[in-house]
Each structure stands twice: as C-alpha cells, then as structure tokens.
PDB file of N, CA and C in Angstrom:
ATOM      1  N   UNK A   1       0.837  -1.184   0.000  1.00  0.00           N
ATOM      2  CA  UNK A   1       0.000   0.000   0.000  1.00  0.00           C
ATOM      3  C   UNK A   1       0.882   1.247   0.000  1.00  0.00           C
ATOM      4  N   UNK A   2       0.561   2.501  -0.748  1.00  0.00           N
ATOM      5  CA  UNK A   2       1.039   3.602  -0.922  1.00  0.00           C
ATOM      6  C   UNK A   2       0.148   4.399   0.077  1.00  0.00           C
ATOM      7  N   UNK A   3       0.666   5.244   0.695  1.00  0.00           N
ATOM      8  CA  UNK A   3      -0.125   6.459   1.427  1.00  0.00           C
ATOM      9  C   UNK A   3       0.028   8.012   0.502  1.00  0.00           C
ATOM     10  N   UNK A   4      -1.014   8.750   0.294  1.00  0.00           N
ATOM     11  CA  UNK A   4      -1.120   9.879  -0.064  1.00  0.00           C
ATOM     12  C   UNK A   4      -2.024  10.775   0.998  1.00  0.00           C
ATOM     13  N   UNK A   5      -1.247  11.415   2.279  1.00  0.00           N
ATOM     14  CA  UNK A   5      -2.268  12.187   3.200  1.00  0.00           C
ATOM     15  C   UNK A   5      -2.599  11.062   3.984  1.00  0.00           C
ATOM     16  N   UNK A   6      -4.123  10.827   4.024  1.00  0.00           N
ATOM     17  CA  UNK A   6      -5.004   9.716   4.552  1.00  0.00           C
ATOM     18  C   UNK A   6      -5.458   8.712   3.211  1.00  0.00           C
ATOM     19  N   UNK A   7      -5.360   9.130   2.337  1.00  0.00           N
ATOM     20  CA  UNK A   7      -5.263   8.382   1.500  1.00  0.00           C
ATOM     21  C   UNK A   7      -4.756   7.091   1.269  1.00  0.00           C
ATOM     22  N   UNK A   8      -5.147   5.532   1.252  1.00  0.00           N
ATOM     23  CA  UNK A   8      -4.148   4.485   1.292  1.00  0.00           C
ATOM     24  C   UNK A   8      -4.417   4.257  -0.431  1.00  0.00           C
ATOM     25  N   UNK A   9      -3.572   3.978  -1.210  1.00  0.00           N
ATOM     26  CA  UNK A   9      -3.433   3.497  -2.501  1.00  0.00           C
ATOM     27  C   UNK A   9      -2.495   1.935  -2.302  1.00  0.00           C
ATOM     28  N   UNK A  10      -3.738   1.225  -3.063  1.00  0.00           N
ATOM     29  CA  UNK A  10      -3.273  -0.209  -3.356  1.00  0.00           C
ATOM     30  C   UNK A  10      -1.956  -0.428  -4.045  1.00  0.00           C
ATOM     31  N   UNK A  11      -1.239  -1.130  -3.859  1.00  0.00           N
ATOM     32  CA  UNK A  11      -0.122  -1.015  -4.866  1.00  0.00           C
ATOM     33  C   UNK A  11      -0.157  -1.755  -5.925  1.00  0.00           C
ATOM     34  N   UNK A  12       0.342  -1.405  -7.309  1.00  0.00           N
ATOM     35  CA  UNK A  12       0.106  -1.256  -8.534  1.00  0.00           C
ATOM     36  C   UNK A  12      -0.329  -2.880  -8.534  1.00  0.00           C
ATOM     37  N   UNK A  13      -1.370  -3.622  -8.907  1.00  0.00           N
ATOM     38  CA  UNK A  13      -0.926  -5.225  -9.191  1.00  0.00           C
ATOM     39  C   UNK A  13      -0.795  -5.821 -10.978  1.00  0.00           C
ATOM     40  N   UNK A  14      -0.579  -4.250 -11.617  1.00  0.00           N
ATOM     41  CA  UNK A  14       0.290  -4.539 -12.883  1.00  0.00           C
ATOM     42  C   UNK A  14       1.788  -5.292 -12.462  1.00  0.00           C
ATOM     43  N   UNK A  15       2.344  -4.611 -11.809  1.00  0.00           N
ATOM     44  CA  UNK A  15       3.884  -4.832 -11.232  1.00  0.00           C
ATOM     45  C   UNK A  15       4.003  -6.798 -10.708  1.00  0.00           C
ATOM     46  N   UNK A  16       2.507  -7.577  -9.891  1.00  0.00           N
ATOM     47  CA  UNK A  16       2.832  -8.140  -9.801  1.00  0.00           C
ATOM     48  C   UNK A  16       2.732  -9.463 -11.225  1.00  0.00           C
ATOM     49  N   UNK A  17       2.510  -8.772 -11.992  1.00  0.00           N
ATOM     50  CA  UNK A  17       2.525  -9.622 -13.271  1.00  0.00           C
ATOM     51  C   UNK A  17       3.839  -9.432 -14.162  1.00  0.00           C
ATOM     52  N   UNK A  18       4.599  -8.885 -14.040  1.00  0.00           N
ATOM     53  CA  UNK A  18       5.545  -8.901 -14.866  1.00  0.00           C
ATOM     54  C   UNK A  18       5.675  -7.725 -15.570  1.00  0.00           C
ATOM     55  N   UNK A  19       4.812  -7.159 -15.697  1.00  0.00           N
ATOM     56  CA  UNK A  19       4.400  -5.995 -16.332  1.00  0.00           C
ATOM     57  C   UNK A  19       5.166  -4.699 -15.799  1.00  0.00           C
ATOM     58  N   UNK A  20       5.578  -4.015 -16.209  1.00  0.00           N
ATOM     59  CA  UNK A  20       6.892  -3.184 -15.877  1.00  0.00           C
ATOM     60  C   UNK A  20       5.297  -1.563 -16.223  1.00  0.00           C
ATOM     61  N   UNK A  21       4.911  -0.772 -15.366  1.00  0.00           N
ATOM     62  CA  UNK A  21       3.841  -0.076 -15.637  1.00  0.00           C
ATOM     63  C   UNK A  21       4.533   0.763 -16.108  1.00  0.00           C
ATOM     64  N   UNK A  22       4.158   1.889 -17.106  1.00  0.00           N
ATOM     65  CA  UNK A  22       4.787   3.258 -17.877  1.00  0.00           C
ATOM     66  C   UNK A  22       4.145   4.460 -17.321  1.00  0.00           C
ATOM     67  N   UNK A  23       2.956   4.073 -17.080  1.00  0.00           N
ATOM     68  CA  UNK A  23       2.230   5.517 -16.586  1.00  0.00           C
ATOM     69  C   UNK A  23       1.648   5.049 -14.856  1.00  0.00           C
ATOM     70  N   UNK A  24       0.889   6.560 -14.555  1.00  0.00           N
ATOM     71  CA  UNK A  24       0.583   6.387 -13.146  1.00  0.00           C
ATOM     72  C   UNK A  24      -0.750   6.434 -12.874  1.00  0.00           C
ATOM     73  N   UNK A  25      -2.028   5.368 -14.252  1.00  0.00           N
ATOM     74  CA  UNK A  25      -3.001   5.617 -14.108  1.00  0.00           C
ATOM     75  C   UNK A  25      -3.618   5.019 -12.729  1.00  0.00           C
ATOM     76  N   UNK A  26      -2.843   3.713 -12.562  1.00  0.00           N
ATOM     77  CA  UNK A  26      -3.217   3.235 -11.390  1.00  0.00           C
ATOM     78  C   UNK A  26      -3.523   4.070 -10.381  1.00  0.00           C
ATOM     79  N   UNK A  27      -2.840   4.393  -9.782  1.00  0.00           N
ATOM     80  CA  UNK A  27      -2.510   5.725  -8.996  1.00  0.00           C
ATOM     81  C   UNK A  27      -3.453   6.867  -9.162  1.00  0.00           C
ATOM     82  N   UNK A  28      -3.289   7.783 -10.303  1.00  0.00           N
ATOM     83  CA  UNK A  28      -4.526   8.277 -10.628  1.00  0.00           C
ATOM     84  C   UNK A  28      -6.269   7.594 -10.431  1.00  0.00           C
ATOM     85  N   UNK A  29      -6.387   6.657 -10.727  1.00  0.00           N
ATOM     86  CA  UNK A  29      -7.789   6.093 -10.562  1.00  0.00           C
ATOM     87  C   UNK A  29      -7.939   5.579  -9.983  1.00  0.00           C
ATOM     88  N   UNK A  30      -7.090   5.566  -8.884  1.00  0.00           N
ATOM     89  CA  UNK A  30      -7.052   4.954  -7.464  1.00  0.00           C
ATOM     90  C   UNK A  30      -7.460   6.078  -6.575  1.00  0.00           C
ATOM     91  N   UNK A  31      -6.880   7.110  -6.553  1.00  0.00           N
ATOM     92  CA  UNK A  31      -7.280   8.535  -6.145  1.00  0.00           C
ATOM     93  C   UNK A  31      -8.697   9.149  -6.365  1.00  0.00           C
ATOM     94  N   UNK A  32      -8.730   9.009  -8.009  1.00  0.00           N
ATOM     95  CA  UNK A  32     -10.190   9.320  -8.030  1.00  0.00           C
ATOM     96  C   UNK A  32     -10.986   8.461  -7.583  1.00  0.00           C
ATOM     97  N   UNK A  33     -11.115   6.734  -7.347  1.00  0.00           N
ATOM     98  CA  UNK A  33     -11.847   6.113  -6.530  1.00  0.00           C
ATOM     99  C   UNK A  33     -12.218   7.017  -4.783  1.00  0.00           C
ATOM    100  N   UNK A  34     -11.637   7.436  -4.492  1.00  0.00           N
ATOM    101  CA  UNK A  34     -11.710   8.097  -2.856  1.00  0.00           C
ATOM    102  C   UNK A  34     -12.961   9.227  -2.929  1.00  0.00           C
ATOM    103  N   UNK A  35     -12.672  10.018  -4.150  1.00  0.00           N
ATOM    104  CA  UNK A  35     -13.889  10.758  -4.132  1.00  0.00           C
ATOM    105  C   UNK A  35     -15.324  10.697  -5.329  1.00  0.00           C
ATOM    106  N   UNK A  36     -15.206   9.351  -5.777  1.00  0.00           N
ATOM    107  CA  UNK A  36     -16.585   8.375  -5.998  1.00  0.00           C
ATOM    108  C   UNK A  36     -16.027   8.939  -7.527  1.00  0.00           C
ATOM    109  N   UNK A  37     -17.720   8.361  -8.885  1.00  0.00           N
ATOM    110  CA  UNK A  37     -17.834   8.384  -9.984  1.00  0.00           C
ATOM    111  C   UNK A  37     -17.642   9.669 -10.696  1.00  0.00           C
ATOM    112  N   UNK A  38     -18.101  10.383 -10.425  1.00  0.00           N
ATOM    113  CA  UNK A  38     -17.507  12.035 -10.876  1.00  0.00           C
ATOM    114  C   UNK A  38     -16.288  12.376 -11.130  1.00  0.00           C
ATOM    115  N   UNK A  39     -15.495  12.434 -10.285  1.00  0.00           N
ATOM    116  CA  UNK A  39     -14.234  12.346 -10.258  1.00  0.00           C
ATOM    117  C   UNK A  39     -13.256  11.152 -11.004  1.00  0.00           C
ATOM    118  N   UNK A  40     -13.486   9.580 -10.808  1.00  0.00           N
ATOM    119  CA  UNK A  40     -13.729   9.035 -12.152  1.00  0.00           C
ATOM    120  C   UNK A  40     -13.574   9.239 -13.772  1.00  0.00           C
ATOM    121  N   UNK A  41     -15.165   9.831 -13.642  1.00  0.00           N
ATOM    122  CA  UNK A  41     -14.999  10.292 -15.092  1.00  0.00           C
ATOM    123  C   UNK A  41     -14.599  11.686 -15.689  1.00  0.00           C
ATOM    124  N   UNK A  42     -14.201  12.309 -14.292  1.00  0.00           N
ATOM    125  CA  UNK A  42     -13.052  13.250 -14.604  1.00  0.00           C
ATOM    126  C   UNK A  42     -11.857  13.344 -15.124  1.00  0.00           C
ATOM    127  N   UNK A  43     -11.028  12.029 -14.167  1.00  0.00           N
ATOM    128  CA  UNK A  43      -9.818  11.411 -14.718  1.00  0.00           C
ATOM    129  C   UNK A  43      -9.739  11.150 -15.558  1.00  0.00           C
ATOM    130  N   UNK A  44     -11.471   9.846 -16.370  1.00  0.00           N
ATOM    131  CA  UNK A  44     -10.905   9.596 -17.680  1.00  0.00           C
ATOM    132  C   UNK A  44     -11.342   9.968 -18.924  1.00  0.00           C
ATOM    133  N   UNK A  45     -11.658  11.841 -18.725  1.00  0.00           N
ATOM    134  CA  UNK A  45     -11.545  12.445 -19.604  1.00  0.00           C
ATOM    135  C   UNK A  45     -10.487  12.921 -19.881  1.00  0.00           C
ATOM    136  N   UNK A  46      -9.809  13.721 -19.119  1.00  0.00           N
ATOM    137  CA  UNK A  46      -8.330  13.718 -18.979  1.00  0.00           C
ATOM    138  C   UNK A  46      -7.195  12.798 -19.779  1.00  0.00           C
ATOM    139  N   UNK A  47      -7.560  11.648 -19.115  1.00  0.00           N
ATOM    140  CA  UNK A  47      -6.377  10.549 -19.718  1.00  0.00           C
ATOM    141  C   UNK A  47      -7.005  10.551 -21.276  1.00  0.00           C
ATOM    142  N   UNK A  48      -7.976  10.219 -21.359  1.00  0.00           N
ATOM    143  CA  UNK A  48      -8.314   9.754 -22.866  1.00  0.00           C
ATOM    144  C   UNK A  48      -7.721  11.246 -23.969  1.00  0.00           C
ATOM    145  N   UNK A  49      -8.071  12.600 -23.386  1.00  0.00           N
ATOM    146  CA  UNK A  49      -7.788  13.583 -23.793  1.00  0.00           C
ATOM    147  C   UNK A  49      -6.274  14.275 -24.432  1.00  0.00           C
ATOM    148  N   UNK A  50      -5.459  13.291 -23.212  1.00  0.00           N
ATOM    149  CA  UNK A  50      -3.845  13.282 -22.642  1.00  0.00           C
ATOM    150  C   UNK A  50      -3.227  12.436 -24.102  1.00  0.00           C
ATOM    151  N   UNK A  51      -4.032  10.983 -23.954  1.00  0.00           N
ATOM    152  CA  UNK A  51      -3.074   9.775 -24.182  1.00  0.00           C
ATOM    153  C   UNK A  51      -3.548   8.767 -25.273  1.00  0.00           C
ATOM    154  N   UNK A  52      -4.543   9.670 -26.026  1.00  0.00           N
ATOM    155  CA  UNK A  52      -5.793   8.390 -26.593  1.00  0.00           C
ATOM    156  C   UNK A  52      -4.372   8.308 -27.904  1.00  0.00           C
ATOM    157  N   UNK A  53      -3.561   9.472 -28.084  1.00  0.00           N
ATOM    158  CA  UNK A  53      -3.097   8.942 -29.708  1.00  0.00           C
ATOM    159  C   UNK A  53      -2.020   8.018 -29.182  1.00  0.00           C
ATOM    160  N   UNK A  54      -1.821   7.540 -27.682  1.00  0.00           N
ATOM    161  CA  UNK A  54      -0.453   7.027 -27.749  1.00  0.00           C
ATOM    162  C   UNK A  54      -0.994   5.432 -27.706  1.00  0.00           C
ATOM    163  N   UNK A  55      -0.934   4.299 -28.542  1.00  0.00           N
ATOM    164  CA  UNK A  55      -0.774   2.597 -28.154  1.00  0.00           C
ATOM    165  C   UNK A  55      -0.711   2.738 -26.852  1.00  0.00           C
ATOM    166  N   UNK A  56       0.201   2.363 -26.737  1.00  0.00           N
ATOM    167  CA  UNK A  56       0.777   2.135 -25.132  1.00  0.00           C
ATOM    168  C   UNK A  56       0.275   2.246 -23.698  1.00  0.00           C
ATOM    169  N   UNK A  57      -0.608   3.825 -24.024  1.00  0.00           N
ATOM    170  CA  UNK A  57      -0.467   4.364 -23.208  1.00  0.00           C
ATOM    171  C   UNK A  57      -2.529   3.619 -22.530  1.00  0.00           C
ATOM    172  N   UNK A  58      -3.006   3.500 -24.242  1.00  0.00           N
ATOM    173  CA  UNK A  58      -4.139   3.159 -24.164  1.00  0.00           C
ATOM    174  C   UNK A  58      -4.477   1.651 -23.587  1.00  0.00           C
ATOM    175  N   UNK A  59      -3.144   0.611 -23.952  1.00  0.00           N
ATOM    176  CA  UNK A  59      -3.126  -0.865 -23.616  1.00  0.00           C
ATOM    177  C   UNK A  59      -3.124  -0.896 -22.236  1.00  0.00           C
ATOM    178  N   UNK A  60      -2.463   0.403 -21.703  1.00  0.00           N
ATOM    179  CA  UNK A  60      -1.848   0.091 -20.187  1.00  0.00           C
ATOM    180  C   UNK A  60      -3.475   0.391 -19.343  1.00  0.00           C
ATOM    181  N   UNK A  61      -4.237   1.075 -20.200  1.00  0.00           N
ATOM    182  CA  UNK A  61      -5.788   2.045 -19.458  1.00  0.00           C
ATOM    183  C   UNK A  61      -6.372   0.856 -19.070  1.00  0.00           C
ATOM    184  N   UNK A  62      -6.497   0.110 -20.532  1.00  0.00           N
ATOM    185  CA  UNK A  62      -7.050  -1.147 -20.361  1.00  0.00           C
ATOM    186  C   UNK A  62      -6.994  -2.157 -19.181  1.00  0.00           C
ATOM    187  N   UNK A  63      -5.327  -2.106 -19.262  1.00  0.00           N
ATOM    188  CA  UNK A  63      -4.937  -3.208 -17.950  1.00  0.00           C
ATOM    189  C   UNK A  63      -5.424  -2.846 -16.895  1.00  0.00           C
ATOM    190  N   UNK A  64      -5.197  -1.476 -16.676  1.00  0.00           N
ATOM    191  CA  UNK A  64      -5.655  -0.792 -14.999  1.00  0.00           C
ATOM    192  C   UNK A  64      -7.509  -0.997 -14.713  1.00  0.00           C
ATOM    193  N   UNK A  65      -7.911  -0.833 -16.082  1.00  0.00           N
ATOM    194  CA  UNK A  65      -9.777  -1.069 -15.939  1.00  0.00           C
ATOM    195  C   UNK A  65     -10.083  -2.134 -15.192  1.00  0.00           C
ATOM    196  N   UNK A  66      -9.284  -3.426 -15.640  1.00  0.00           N
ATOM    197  CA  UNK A  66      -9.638  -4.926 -15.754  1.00  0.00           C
ATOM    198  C   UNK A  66      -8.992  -4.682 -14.139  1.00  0.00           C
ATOM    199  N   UNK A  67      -8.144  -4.499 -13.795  1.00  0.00           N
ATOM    200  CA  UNK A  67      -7.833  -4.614 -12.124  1.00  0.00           C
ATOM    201  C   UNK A  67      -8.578  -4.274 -11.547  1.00  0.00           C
ATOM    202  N   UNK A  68      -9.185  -2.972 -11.764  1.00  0.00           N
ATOM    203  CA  UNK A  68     -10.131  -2.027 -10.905  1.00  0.00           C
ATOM    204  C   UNK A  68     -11.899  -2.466 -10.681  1.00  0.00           C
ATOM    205  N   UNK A  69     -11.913  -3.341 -12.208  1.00  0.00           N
ATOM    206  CA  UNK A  69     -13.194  -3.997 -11.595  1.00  0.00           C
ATOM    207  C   UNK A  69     -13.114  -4.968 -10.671  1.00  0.00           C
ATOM    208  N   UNK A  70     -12.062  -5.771 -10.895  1.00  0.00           N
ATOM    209  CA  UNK A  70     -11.995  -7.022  -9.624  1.00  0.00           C
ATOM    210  C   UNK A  70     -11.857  -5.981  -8.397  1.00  0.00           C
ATOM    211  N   UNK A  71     -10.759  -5.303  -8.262  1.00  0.00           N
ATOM    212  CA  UNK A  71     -10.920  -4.530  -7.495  1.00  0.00           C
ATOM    213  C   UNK A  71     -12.088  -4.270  -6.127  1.00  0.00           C
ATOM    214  N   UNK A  72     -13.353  -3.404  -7.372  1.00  0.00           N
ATOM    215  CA  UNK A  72     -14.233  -3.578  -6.880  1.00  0.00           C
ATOM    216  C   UNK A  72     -15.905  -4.219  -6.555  1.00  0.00           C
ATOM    217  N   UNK A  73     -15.684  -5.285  -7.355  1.00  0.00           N
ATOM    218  CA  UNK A  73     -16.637  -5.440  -7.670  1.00  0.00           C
ATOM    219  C   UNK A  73     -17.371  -6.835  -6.443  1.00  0.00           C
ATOM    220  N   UNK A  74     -17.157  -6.869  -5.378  1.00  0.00           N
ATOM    221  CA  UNK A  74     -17.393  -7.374  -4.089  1.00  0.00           C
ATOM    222  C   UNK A  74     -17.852  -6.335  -3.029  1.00  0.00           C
ATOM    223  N   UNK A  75     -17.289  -5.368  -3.340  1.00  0.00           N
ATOM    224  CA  UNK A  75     -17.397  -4.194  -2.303  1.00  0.00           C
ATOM    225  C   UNK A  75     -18.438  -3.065  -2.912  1.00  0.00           C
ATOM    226  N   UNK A  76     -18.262  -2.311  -4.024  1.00  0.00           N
ATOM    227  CA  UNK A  76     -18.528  -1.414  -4.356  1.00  0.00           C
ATOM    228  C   UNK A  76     -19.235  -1.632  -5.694  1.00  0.00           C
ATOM    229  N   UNK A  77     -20.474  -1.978  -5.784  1.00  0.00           N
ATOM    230  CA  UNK A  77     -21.018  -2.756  -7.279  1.00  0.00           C
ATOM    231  C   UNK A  77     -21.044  -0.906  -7.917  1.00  0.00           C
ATOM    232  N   UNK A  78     -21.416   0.157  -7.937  1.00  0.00           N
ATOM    233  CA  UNK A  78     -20.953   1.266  -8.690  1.00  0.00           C
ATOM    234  C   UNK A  78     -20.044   1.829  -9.484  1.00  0.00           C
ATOM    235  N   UNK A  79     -18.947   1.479  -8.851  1.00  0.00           N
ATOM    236  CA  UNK A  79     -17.497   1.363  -9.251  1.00  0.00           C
ATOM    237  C   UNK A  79     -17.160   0.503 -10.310  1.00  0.00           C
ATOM    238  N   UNK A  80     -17.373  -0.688  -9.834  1.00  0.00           N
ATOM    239  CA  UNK A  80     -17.324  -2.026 -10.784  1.00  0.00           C
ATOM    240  C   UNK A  80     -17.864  -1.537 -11.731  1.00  0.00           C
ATOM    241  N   UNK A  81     -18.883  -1.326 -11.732  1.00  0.00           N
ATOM    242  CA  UNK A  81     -19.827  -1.570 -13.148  1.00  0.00           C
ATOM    243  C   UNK A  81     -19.296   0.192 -14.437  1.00  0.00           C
ATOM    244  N   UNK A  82     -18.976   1.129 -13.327  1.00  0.00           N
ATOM    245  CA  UNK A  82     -18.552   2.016 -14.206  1.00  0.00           C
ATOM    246  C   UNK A  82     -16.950   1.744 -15.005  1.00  0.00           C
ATOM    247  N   UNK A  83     -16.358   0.841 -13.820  1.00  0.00           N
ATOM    248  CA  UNK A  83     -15.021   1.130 -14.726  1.00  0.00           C
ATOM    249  C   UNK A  83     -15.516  -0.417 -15.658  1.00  0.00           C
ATOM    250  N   UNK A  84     -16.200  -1.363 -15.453  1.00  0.00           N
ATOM    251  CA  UNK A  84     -16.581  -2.051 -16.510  1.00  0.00           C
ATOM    252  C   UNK A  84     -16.863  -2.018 -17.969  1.00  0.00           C
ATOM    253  N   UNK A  85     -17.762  -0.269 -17.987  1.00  0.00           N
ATOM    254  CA  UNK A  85     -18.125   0.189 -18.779  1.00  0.00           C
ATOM    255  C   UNK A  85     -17.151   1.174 -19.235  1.00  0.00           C
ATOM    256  N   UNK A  86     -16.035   1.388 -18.653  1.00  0.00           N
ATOM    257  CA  UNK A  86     -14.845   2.011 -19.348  1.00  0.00           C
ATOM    258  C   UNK A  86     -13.742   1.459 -20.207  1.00  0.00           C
ATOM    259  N   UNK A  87     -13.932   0.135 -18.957  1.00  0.00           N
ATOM    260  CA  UNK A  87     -12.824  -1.257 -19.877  1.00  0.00           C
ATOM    261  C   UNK A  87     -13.332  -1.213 -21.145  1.00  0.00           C
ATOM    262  N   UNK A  88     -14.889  -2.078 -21.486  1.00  0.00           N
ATOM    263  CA  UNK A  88     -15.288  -2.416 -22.778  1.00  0.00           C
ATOM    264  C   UNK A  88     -15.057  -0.937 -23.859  1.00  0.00           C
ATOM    265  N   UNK A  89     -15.546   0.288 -23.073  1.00  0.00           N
ATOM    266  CA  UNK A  89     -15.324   0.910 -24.705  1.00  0.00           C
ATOM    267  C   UNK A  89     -13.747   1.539 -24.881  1.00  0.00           C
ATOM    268  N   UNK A  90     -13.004   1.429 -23.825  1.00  0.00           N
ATOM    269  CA  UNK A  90     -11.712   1.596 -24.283  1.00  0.00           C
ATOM    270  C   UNK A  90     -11.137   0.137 -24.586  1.00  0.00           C
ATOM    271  N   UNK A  91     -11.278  -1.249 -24.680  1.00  0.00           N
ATOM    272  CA  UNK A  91     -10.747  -2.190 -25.079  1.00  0.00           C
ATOM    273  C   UNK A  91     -11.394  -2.287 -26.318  1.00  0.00           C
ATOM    274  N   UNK A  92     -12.976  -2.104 -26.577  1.00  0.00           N
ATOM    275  CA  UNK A  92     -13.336  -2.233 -28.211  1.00  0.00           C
ATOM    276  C   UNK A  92     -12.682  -0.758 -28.966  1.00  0.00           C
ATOM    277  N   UNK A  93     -12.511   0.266 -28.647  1.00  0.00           N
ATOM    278  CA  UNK A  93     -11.703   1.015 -29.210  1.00  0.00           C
ATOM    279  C   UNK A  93     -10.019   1.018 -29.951  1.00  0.00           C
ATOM    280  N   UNK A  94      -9.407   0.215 -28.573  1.00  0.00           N
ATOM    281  CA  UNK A  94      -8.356  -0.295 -29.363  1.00  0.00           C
ATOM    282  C   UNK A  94      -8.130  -1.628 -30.215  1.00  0.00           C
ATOM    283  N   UNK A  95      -9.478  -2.577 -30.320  1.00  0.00           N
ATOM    284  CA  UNK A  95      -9.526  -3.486 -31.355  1.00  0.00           C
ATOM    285  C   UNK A  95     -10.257  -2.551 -32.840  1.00  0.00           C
ATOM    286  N   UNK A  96     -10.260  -1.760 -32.613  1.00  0.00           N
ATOM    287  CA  UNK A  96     -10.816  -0.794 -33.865  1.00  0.00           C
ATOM    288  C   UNK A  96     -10.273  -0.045 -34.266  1.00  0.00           C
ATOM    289  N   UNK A  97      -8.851   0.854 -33.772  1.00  0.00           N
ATOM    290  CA  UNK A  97      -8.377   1.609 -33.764  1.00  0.00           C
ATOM    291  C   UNK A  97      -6.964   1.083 -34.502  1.00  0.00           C
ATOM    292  N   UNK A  98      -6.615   0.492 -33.211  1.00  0.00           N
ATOM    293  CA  UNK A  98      -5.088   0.078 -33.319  1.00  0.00           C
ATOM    294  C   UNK A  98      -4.831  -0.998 -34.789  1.00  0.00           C
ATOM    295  N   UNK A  99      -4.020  -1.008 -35.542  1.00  0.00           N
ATOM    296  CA  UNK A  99      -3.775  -2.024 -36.623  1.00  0.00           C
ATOM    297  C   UNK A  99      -1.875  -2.244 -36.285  1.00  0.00           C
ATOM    298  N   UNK A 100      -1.711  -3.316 -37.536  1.00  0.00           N
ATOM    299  CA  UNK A 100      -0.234  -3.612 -37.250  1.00  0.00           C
ATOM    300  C   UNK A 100       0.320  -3.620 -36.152  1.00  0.00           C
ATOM    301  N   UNK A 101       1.616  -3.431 -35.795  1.00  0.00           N
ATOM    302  CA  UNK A 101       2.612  -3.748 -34.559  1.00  0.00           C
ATOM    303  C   UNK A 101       2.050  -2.785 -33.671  1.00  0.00           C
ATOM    304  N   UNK A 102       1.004  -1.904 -33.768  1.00  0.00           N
ATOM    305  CA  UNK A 102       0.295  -1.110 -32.429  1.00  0.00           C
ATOM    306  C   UNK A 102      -0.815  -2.188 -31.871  1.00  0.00           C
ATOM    307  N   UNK A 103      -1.386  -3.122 -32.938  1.00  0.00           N
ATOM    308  CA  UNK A 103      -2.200  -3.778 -32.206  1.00  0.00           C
ATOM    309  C   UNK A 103      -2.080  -5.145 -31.634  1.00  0.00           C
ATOM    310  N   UNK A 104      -1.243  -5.873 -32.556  1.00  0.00           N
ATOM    311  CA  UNK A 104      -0.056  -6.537 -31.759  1.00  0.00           C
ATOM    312  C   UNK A 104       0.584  -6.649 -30.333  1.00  0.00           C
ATOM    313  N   UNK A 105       1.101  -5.406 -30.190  1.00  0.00           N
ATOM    314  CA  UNK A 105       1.689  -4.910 -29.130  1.00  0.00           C
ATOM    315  C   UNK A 105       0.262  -4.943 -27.976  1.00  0.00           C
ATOM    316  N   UNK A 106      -0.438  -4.680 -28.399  1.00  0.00           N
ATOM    317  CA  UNK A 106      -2.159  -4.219 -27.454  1.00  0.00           C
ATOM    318  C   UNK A 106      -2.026  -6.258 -27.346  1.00  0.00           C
ATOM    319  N   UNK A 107      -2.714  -6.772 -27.924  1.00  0.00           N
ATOM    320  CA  UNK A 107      -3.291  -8.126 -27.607  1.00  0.00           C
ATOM    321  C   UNK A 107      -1.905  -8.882 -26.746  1.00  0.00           C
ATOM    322  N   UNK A 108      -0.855  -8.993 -27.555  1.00  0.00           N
ATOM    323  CA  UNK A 108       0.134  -9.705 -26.950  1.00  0.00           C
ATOM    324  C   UNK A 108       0.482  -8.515 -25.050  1.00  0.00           C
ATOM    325  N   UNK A 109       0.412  -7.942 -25.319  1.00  0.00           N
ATOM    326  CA  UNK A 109       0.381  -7.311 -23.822  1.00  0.00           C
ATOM    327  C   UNK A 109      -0.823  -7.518 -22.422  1.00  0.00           C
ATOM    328  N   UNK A 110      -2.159  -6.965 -23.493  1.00  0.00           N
ATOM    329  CA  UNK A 110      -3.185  -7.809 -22.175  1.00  0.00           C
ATOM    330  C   UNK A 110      -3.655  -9.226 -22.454  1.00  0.00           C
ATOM    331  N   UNK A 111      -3.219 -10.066 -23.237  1.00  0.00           N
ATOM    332  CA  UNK A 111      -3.175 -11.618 -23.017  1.00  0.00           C
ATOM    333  C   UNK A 111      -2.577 -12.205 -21.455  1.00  0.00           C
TER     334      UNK A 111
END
C-alpha cells in the first residue's frame, strides 16, 4: 500500500505480473476512486484527452480497468460496473483503432 495524506493506494498489481507499468493511471484512478464516480470520469476524460493517440499508453488504461473492476466489484457494485463500462469501450476502441505492430503490441500485452 502507498499512502497519499489519509489516503491508502493499493499497490500497482500490474507490477505483480511482470508488467513493468509506464504511466501512473493506477494511482490516478485509485485517487479518483476516494472521491466516488464524478471524479472518475473526470480522470478519464483527462487521460483519454492526454493519451488516446499514444498505443501504449491506451493498452496500459485497459490493464488498470480490468484490475479495478476485480478490485471492486465485491465491495462497491458502482465502481465495478462504471469502470466495466470504461474497460469495454476503451478495449473495443483499441480493437478498432489500433492495426499492425500497435495492435499486436495491445493483444500480446493484455493476453
């Protein structure tokens, strides 16, 4: 666990997969989890706004979605179901988007 203030942040569980993380969405949407769905979809206007032209940056959104519903989805069925609904249209986005060694890079990464 990370502390920010009173804040406790989970620690990354990209990291415990092998997965070497590039950005700090975790972190970020871990933060905005503290002050509910608004804030949320604050962040991921932002990120999408930030990062939508980068591969990478979009494969990694993905990964953090898919954590964040297990995450919450025992505790907090709101949460769950919104970042659920963030996973699917940012994961069908990058099966639509991405072609060649960008999309490659996308499947062989969240496999």
């Amino acid at each position: 666990m990370n502390a920010i203030g009173n804040l406790i942040i989970p620690v990354n569980p990209l990291e415990n997969t092998g997965y070497t993380p590039l950005t700090t969405f975790w972190m970020d949407y871990s933060i905005a989890d503290a002050f509910g769905i608004n804030a949320i979809k604050d962040t991921h206007k932002r990120v999408i706004k930030e990062w939508s032209s980068n591969y990478k940056m979009m494969t990694e959104l993905v990964l953090v979605f898919n954590y964040k519903i297990w995450q919450h989805y025992e505790t907090n069925q709101a949460l769950a179901e919104l970042y659920n609904e963030l996973w699917e249209t940012t994961e069908n986005w990058c099966y639509t988007t991405l072609t060649g060694e960008e999309l490659d890079y996308f499947i062989t990464t969240i496999d």
